[in-house]
PDB file of N, CA and C in Angstrom:
ATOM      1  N   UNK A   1      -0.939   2.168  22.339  1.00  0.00           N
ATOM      2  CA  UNK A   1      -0.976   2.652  20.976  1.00  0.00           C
ATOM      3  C   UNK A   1      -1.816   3.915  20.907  1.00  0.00           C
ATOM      4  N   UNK A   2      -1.170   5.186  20.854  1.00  0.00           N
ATOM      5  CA  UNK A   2      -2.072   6.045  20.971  1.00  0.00           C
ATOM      6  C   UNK A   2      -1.862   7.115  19.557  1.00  0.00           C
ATOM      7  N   UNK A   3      -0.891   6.712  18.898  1.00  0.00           N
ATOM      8  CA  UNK A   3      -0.155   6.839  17.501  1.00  0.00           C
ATOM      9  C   UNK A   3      -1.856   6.701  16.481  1.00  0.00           C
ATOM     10  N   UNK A   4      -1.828   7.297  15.479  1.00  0.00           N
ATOM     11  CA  UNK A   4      -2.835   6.805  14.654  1.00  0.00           C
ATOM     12  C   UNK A   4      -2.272   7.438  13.172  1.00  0.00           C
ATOM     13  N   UNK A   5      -2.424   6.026  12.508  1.00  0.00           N
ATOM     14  CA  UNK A   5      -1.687   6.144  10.864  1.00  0.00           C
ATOM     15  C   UNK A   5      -2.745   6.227  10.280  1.00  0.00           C
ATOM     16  N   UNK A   6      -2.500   6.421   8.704  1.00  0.00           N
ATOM     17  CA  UNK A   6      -3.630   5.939   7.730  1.00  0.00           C
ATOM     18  C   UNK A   6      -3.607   4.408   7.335  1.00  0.00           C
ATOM     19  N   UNK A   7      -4.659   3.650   7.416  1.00  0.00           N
ATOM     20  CA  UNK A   7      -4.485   2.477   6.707  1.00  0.00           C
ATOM     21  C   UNK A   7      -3.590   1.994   5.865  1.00  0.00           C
ATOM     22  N   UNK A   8      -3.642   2.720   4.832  1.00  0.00           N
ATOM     23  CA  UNK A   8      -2.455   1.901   3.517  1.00  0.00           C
ATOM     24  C   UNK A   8      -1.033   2.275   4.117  1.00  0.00           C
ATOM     25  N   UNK A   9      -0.772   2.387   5.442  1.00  0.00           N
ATOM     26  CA  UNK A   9       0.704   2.637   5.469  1.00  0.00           C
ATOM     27  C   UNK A   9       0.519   1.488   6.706  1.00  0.00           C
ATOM     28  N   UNK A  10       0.055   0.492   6.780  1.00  0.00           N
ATOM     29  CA  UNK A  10       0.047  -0.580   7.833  1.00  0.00           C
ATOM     30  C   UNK A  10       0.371  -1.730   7.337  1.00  0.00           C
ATOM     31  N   UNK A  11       1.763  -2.507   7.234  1.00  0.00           N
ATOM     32  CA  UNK A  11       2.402  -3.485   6.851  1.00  0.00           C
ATOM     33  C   UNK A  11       1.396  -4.639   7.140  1.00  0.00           C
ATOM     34  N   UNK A  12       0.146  -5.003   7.979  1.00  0.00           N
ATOM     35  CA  UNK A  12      -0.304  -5.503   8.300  1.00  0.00           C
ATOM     36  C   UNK A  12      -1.307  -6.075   7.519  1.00  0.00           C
ATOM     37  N   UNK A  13      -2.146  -4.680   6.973  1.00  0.00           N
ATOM     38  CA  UNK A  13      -3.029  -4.715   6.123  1.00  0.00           C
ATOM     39  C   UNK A  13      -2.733  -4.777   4.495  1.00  0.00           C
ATOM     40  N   UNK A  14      -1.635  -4.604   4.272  1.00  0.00           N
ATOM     41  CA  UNK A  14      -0.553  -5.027   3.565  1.00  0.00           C
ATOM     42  C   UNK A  14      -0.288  -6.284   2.722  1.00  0.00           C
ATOM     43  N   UNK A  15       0.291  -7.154   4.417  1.00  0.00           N
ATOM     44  CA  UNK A  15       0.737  -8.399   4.205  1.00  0.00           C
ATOM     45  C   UNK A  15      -0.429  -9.331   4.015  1.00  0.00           C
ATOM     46  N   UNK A  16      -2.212  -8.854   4.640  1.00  0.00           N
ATOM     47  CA  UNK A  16      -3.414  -9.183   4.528  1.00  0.00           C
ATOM     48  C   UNK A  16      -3.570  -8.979   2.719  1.00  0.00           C
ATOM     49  N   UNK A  17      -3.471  -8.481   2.669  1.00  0.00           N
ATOM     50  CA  UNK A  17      -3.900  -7.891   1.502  1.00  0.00           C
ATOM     51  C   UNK A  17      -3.402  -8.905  -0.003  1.00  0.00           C
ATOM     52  N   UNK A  18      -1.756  -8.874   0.400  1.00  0.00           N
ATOM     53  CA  UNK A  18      -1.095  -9.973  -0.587  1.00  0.00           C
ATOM     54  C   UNK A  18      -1.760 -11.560  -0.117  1.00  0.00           C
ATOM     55  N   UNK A  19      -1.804 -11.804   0.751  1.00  0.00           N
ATOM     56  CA  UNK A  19      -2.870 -13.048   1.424  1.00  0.00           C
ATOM     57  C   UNK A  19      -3.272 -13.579   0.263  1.00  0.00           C
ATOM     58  N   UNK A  20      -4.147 -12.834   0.529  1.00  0.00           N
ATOM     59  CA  UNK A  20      -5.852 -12.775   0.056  1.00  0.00           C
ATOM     60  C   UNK A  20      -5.384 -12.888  -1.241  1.00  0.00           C
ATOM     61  N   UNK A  21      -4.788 -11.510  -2.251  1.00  0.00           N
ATOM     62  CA  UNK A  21      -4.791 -11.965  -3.779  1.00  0.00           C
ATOM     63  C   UNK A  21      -3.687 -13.280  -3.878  1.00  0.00           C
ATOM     64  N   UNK A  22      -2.832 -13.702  -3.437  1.00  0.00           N
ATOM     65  CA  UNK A  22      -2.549 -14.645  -3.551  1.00  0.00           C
ATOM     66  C   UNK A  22      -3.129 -16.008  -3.686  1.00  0.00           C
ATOM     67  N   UNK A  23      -3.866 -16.299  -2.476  1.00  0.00           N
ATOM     68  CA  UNK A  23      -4.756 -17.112  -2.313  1.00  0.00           C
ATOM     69  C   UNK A  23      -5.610 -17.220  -3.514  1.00  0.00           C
ATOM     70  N   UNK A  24      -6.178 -16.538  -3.811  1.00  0.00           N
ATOM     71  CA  UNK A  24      -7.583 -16.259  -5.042  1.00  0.00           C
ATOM     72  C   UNK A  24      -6.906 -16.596  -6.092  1.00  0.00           C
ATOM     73  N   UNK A  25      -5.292 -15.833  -6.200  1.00  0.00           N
ATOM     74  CA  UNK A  25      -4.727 -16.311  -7.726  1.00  0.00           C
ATOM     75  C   UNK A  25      -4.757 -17.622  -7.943  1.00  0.00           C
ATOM     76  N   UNK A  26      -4.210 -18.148  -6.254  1.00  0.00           N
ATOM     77  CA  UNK A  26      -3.958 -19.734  -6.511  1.00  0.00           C
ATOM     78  C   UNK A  26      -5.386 -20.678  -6.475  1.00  0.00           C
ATOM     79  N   UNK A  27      -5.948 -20.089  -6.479  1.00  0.00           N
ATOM     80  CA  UNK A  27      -7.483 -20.527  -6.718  1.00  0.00           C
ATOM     81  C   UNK A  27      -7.785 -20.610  -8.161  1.00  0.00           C
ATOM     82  N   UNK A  28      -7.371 -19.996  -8.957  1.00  0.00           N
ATOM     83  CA  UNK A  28      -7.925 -19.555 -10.167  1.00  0.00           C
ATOM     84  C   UNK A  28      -6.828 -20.386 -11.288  1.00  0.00           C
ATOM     85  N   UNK A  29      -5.914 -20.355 -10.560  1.00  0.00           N
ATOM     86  CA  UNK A  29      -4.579 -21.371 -11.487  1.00  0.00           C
ATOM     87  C   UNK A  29      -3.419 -20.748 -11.405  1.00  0.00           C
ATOM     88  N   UNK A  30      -3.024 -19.325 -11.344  1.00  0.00           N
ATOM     89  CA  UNK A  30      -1.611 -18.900 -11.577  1.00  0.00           C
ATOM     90  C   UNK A  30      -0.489 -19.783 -10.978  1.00  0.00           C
ATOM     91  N   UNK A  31       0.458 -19.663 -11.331  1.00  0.00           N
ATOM     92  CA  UNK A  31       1.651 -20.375 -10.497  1.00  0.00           C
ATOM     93  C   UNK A  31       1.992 -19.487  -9.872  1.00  0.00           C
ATOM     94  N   UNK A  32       2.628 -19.381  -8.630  1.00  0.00           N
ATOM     95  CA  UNK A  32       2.708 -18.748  -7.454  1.00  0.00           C
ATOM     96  C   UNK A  32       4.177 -19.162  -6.781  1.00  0.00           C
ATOM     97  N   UNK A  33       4.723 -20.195  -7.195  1.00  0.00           N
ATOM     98  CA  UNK A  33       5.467 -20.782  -6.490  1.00  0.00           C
ATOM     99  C   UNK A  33       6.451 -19.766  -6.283  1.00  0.00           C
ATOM    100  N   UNK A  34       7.083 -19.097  -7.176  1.00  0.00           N
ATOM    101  CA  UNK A  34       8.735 -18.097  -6.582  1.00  0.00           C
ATOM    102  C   UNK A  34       8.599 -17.093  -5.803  1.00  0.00           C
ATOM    103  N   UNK A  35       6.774 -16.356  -5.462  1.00  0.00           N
ATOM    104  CA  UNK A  35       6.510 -15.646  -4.789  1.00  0.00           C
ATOM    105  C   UNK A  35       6.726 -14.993  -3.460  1.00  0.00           C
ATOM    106  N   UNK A  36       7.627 -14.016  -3.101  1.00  0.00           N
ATOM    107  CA  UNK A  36       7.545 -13.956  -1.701  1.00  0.00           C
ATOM    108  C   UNK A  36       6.942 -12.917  -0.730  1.00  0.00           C
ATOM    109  N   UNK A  37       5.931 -13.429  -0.388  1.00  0.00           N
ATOM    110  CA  UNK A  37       4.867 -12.542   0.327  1.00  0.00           C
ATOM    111  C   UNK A  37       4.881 -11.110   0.733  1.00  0.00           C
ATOM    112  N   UNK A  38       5.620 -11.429   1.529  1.00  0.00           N
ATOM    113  CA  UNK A  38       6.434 -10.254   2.438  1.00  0.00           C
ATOM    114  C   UNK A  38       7.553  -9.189   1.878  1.00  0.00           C
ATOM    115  N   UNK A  39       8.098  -9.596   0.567  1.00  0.00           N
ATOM    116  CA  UNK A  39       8.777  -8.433   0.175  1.00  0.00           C
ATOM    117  C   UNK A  39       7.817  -8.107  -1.274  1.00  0.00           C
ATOM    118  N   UNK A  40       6.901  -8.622  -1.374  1.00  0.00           N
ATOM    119  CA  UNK A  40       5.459  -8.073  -2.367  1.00  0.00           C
ATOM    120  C   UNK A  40       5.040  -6.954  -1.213  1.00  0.00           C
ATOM    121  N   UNK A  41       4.528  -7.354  -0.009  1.00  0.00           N
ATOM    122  CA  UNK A  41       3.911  -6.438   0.805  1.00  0.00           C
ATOM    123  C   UNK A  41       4.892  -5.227   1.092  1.00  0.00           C
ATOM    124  N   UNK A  42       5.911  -5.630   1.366  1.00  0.00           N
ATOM    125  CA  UNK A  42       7.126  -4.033   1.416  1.00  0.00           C
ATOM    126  C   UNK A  42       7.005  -3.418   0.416  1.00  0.00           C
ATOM    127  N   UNK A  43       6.731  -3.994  -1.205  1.00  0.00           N
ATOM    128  CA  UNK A  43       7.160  -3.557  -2.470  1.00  0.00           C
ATOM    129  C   UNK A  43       5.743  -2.423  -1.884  1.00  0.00           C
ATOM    130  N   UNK A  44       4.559  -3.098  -1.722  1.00  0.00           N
ATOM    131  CA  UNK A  44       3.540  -2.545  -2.513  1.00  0.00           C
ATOM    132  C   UNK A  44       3.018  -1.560  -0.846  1.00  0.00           C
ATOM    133  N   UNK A  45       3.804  -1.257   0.362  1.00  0.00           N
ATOM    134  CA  UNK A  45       3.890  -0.123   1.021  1.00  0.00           C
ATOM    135  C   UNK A  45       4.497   0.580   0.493  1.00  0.00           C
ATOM    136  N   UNK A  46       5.376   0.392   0.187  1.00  0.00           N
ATOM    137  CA  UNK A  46       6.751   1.475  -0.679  1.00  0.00           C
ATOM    138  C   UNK A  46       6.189   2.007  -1.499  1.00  0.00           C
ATOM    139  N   UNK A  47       5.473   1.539  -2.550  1.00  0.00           N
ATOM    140  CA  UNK A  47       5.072   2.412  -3.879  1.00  0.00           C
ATOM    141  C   UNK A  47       3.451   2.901  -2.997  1.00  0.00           C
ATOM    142  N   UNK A  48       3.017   2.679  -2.046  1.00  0.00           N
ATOM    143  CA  UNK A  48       1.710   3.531  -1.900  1.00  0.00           C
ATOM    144  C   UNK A  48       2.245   4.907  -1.093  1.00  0.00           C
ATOM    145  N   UNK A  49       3.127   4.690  -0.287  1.00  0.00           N
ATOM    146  CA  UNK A  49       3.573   5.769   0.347  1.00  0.00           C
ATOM    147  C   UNK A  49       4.400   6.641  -0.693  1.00  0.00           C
ATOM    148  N   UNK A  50       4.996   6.352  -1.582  1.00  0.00           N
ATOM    149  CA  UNK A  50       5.524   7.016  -2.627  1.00  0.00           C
ATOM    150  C   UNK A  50       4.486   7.792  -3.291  1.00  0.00           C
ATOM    151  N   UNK A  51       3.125   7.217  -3.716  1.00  0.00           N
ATOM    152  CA  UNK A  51       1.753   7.814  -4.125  1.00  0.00           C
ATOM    153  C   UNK A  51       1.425   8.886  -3.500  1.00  0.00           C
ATOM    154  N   UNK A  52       0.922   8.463  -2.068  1.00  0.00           N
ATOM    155  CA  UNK A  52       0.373   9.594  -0.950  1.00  0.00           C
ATOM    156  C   UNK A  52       1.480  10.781  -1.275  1.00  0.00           C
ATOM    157  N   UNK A  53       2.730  10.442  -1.620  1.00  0.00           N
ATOM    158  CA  UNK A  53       3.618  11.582  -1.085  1.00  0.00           C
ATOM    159  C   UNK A  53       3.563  12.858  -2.120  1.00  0.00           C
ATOM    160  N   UNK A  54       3.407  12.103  -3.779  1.00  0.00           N
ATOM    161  CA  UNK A  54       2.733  12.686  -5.035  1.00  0.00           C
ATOM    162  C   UNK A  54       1.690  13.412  -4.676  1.00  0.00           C
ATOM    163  N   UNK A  55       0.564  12.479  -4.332  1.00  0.00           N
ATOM    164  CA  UNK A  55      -0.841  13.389  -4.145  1.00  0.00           C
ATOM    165  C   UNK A  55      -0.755  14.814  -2.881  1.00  0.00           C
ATOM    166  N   UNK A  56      -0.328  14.315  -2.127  1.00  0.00           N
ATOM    167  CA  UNK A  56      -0.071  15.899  -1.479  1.00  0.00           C
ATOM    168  C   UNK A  56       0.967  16.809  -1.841  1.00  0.00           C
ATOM    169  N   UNK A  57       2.179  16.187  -2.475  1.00  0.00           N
ATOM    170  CA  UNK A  57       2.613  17.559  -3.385  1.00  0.00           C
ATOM    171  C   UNK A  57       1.786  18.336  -3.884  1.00  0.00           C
ATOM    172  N   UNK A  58       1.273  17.415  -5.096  1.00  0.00           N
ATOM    173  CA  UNK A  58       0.061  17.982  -6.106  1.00  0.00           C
ATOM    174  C   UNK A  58      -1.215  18.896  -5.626  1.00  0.00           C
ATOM    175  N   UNK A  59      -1.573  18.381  -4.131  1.00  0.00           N
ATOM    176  CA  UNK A  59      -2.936  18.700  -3.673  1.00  0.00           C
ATOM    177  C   UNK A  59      -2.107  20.057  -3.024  1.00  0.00           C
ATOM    178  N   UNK A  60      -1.020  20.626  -2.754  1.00  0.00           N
ATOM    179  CA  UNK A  60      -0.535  21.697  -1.871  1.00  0.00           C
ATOM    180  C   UNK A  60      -0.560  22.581  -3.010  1.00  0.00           C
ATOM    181  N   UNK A  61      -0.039  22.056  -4.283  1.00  0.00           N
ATOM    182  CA  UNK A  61       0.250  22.436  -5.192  1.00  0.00           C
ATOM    183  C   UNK A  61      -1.192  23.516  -6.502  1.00  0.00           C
ATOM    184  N   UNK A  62      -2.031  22.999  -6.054  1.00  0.00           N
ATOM    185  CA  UNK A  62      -3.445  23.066  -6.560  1.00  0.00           C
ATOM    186  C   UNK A  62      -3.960  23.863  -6.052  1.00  0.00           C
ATOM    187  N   UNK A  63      -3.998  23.929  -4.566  1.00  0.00           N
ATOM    188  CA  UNK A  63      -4.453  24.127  -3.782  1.00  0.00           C
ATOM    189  C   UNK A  63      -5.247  26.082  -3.752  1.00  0.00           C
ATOM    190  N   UNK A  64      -6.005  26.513  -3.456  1.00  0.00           N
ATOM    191  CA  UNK A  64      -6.413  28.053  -3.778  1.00  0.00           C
ATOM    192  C   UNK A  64      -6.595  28.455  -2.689  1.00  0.00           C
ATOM    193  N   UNK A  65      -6.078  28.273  -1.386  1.00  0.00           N
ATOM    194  CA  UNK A  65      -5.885  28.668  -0.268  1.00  0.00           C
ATOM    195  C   UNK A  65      -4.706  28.752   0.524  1.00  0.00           C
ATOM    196  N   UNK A  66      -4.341  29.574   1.453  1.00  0.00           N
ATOM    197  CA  UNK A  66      -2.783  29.397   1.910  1.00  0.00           C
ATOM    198  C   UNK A  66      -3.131  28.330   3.126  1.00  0.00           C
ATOM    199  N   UNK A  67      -2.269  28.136   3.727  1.00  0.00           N
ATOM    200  CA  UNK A  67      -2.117  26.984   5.246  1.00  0.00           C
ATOM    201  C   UNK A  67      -2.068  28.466   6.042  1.00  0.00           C
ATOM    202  N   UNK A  68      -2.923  28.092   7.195  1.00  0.00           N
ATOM    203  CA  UNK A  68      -2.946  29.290   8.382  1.00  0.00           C
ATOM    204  C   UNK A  68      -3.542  28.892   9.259  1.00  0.00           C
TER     205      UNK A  68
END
């Protein structure tokens, strides 16, 4: 592995991530039952990489320097 991503684009930390609030919800009382983990965790890579892709439009976009 000599590849290096940013965190929020790691299905891993992801699928950790829905875990965890899951767990806690079902701690707390929500019903949970129709839930499915793993296409929550795709949903919620999809819309962060959709984010990142906004913020560096915007940040190129802003930006008061050229790329050189």
């Amino acid at each position: 592995m000599i590849a290096i991503k940013p965190w929020y684009l790691s299905r891993t930390i992801w699928a950790s991530i829905v875990t965890i609030l899951t767990g806690a919800a079902g701690l707390t009382g929500l019903p949970l039952d129709g839930l499915d983990g793993s296409a929550l965790a795709d949903t919620l890579l999809q819309a962060v990489s959709a984010i990142s892709g906004l913020i560096a439009v915007f940040g190129r976009l802003s930006a008061k320097e050229r790329i050189g």
